[in-house]
N, C-alpha and C. Protein backbone atom coordinates (compact mmCIF):
# COMPACT_ATOMS: atom_id res chain seq x y z
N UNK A 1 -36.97 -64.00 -19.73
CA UNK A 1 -36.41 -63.45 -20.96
C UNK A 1 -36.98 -64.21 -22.15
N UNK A 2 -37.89 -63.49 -23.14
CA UNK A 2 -37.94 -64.69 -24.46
C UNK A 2 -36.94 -64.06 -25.50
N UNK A 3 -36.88 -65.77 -25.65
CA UNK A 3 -36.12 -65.69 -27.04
C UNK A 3 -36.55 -66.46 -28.07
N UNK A 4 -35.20 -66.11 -28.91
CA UNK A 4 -36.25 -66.64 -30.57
C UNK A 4 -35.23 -67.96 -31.07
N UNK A 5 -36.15 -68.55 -31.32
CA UNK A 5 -35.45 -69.93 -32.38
C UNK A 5 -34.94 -69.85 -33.94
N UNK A 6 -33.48 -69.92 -33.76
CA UNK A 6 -32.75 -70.10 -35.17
C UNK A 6 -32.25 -71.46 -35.94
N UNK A 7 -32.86 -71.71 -36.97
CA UNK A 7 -31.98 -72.71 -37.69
C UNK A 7 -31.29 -72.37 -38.45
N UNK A 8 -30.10 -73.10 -38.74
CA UNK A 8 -29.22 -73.11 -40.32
C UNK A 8 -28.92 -73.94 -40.51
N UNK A 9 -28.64 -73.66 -41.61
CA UNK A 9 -29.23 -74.88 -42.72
C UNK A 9 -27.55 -75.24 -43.60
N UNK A 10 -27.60 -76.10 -44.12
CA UNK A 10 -26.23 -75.66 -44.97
C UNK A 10 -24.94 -76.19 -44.23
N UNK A 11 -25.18 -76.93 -42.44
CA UNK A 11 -23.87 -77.21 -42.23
C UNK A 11 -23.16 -78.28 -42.76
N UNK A 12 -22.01 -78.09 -43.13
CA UNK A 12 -21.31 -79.14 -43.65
C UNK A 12 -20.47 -80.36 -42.74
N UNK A 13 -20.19 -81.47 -43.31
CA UNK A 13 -19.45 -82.10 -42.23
C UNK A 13 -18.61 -82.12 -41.19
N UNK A 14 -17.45 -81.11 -42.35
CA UNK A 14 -15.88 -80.55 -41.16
C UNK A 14 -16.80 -79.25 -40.34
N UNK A 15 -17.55 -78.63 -40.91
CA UNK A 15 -17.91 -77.61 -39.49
C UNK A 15 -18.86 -78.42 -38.76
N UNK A 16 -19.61 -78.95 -38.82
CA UNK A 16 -20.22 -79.93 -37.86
C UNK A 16 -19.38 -80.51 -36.87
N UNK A 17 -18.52 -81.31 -37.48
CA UNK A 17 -17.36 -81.63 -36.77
C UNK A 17 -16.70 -81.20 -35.69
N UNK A 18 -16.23 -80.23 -36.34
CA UNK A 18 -15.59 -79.09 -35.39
C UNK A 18 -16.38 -78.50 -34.55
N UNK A 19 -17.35 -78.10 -34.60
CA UNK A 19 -18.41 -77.56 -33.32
C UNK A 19 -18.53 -78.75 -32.93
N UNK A 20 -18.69 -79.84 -32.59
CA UNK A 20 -18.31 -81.31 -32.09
C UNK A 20 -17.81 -81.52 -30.99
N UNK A 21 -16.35 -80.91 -32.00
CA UNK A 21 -15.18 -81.47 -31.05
C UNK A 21 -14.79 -80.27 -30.02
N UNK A 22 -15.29 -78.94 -30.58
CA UNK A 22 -15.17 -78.13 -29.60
C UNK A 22 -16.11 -78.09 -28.68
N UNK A 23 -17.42 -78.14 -28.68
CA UNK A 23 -18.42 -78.12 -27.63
C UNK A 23 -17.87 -79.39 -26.39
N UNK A 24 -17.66 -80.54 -27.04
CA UNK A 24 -16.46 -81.26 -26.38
C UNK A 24 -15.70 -81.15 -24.92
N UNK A 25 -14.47 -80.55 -26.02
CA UNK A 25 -13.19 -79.85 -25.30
C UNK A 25 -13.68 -79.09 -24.24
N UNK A 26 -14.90 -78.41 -24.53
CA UNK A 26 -15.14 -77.26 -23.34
C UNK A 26 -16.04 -77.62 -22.10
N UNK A 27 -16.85 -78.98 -22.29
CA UNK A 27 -17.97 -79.54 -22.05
C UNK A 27 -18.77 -78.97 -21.29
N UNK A 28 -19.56 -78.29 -22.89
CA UNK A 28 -20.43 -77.74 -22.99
C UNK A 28 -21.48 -78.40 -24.20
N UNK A 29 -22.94 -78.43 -24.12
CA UNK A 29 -23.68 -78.80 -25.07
C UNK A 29 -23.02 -77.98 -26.50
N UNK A 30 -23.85 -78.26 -27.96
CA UNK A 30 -23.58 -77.75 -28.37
C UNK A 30 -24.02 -76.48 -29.13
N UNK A 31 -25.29 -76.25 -28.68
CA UNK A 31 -26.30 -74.98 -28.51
C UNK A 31 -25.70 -74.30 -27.59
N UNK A 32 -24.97 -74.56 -26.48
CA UNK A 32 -24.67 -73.51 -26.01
C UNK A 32 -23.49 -73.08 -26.06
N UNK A 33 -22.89 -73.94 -26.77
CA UNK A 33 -21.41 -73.22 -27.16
C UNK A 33 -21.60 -72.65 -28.71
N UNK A 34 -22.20 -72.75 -29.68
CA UNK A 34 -22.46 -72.13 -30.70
C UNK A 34 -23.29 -70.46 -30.28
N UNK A 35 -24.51 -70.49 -29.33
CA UNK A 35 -24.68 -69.33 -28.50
C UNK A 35 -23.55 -69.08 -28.29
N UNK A 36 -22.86 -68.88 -27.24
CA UNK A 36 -21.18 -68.59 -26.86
C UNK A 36 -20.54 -68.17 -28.20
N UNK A 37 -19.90 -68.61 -29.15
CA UNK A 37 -19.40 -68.17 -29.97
C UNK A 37 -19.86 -67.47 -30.71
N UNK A 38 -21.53 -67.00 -30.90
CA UNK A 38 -22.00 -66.28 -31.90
C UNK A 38 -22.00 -64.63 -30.48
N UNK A 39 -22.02 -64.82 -29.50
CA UNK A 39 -21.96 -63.86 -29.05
C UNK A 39 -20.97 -63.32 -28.69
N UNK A 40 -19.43 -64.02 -28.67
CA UNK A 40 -17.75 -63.16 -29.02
C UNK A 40 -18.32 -62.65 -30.12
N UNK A 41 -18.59 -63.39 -31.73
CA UNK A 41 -18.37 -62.78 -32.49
C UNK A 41 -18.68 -61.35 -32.71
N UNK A 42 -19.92 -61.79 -32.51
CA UNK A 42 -21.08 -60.34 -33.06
C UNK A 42 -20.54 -59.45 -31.91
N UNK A 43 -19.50 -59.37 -31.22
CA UNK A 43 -19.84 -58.38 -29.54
C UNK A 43 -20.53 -58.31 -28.37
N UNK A 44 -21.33 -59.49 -28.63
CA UNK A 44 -22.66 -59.57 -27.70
C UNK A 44 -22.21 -59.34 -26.35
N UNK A 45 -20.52 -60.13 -25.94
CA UNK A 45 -19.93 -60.13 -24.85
C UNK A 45 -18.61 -59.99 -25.60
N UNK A 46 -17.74 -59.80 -24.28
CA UNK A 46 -15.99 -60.12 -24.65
C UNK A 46 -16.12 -61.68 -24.65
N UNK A 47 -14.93 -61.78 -25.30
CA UNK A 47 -14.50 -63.24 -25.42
C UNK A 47 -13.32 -63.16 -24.13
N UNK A 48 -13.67 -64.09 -23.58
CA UNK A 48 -11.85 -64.44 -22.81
C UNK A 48 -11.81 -66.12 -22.77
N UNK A 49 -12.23 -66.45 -24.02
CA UNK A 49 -11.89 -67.84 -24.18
C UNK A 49 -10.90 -68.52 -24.96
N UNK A 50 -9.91 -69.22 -24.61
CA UNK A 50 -8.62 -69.09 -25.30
C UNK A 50 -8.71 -70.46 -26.25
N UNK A 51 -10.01 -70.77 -26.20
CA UNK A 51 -10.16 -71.83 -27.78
C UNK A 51 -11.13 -71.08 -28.11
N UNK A 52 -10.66 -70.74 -29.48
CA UNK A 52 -11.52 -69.57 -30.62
C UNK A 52 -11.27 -70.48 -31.81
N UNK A 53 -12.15 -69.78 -32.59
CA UNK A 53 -12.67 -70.88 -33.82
C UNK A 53 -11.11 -70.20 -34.52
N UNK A 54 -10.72 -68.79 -34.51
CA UNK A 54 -9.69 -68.23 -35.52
C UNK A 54 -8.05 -69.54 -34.82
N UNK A 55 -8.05 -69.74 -33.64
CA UNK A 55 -7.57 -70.50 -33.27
C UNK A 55 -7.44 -72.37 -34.29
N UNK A 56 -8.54 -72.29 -34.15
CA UNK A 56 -8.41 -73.80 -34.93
C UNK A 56 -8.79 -73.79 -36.24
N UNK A 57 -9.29 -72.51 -36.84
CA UNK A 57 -9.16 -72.54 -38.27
C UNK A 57 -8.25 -72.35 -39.45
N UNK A 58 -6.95 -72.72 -39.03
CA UNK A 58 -5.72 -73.19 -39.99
C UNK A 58 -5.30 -71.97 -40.22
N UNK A 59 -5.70 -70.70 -39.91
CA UNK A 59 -5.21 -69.38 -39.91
C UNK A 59 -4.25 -69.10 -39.16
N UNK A 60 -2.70 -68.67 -39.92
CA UNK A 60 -1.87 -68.48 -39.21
C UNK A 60 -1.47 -66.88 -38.89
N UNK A 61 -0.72 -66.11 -38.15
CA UNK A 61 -0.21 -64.90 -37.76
C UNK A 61 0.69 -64.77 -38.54
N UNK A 62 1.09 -63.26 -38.85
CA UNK A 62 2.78 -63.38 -39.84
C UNK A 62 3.75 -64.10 -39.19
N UNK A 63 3.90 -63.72 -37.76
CA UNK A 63 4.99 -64.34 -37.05
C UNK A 63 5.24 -66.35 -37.34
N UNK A 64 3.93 -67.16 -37.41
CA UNK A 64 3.74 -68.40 -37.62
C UNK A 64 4.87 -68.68 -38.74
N UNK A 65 4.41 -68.15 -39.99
CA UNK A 65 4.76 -67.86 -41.06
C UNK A 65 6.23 -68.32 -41.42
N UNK A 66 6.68 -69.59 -41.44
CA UNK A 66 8.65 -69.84 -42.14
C UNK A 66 8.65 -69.46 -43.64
N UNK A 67 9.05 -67.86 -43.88
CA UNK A 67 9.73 -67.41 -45.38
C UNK A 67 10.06 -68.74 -46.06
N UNK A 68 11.09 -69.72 -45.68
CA UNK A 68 11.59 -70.35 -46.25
C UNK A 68 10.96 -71.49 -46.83
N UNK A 69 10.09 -71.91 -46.12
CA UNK A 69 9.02 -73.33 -46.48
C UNK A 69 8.44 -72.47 -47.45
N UNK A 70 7.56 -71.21 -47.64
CA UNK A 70 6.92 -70.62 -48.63
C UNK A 70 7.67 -71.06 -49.80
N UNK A 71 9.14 -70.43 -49.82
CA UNK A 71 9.83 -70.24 -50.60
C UNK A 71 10.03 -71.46 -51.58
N UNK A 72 10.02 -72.76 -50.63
CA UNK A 72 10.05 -74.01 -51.19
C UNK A 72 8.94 -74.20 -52.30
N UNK A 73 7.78 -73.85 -52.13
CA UNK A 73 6.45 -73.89 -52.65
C UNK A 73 6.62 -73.11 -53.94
N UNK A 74 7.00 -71.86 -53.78
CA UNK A 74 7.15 -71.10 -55.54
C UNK A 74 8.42 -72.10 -55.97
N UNK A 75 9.54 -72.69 -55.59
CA UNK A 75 10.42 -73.66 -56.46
C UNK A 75 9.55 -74.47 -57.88
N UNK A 76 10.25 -74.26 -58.81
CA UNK A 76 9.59 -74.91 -59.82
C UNK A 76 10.40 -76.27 -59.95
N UNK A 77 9.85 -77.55 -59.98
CA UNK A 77 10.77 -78.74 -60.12
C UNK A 77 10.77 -78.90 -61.73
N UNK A 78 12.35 -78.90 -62.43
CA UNK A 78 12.35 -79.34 -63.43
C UNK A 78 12.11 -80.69 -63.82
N UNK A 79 11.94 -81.36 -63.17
CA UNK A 79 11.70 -82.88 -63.23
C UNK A 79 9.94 -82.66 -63.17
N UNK A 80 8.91 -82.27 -63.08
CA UNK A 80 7.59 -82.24 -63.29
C UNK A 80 7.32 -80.94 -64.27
N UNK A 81 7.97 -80.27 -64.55
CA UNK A 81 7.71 -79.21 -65.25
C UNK A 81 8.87 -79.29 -66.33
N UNK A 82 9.46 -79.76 -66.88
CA UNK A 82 10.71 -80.06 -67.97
C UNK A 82 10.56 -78.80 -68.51
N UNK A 83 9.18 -78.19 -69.49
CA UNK A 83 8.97 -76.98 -70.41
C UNK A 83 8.90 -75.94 -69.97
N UNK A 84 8.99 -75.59 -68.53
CA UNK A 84 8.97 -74.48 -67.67
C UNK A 84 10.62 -74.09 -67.24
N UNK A 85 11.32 -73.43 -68.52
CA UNK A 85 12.00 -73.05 -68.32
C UNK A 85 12.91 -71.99 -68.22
């Protein structure tokens, strides 16, 4: 089978990182777990791998979601905001 050679350019530390720590976890190099993940994405194959990048990328589901902690967050403190009233 030939194939073709890709670089990119542009990675930053925390995604470096993280393809890191996941190639890691799975122990797998990390060419071939970046292969692997570019081919869930695009469809190339199904995924049935239950560490996914949407997994560890701080993205939560509605269900995750506590209304109430949000709720904390729009609170305006009059003690840092005195003129916001």
């Amino acid at each position: 089978m030939k194939t073709t050679q890709i670089t990119v350019r542009n990675v930053d530390a925390a995604l470096k990182h993280r393809i890191d720590k996941l190639a890691k976890l799975k122990s797998m190099s990390i060419n071939d777990f970046v292969l692997d993940t570019l081919r869930a994405k695009v469809g190339a194959v199904p995924s049935s791998d239950h560490i996914t990048w949407h997994h560890y990328s701080g993205v939560m589901n509605k269900e995750a979601i506590n209304q109430d902690v949000l709720d904390d967050f729009e609170a305006i403190d009059p003690a840092m905001w005195p003129n916001n009233s």
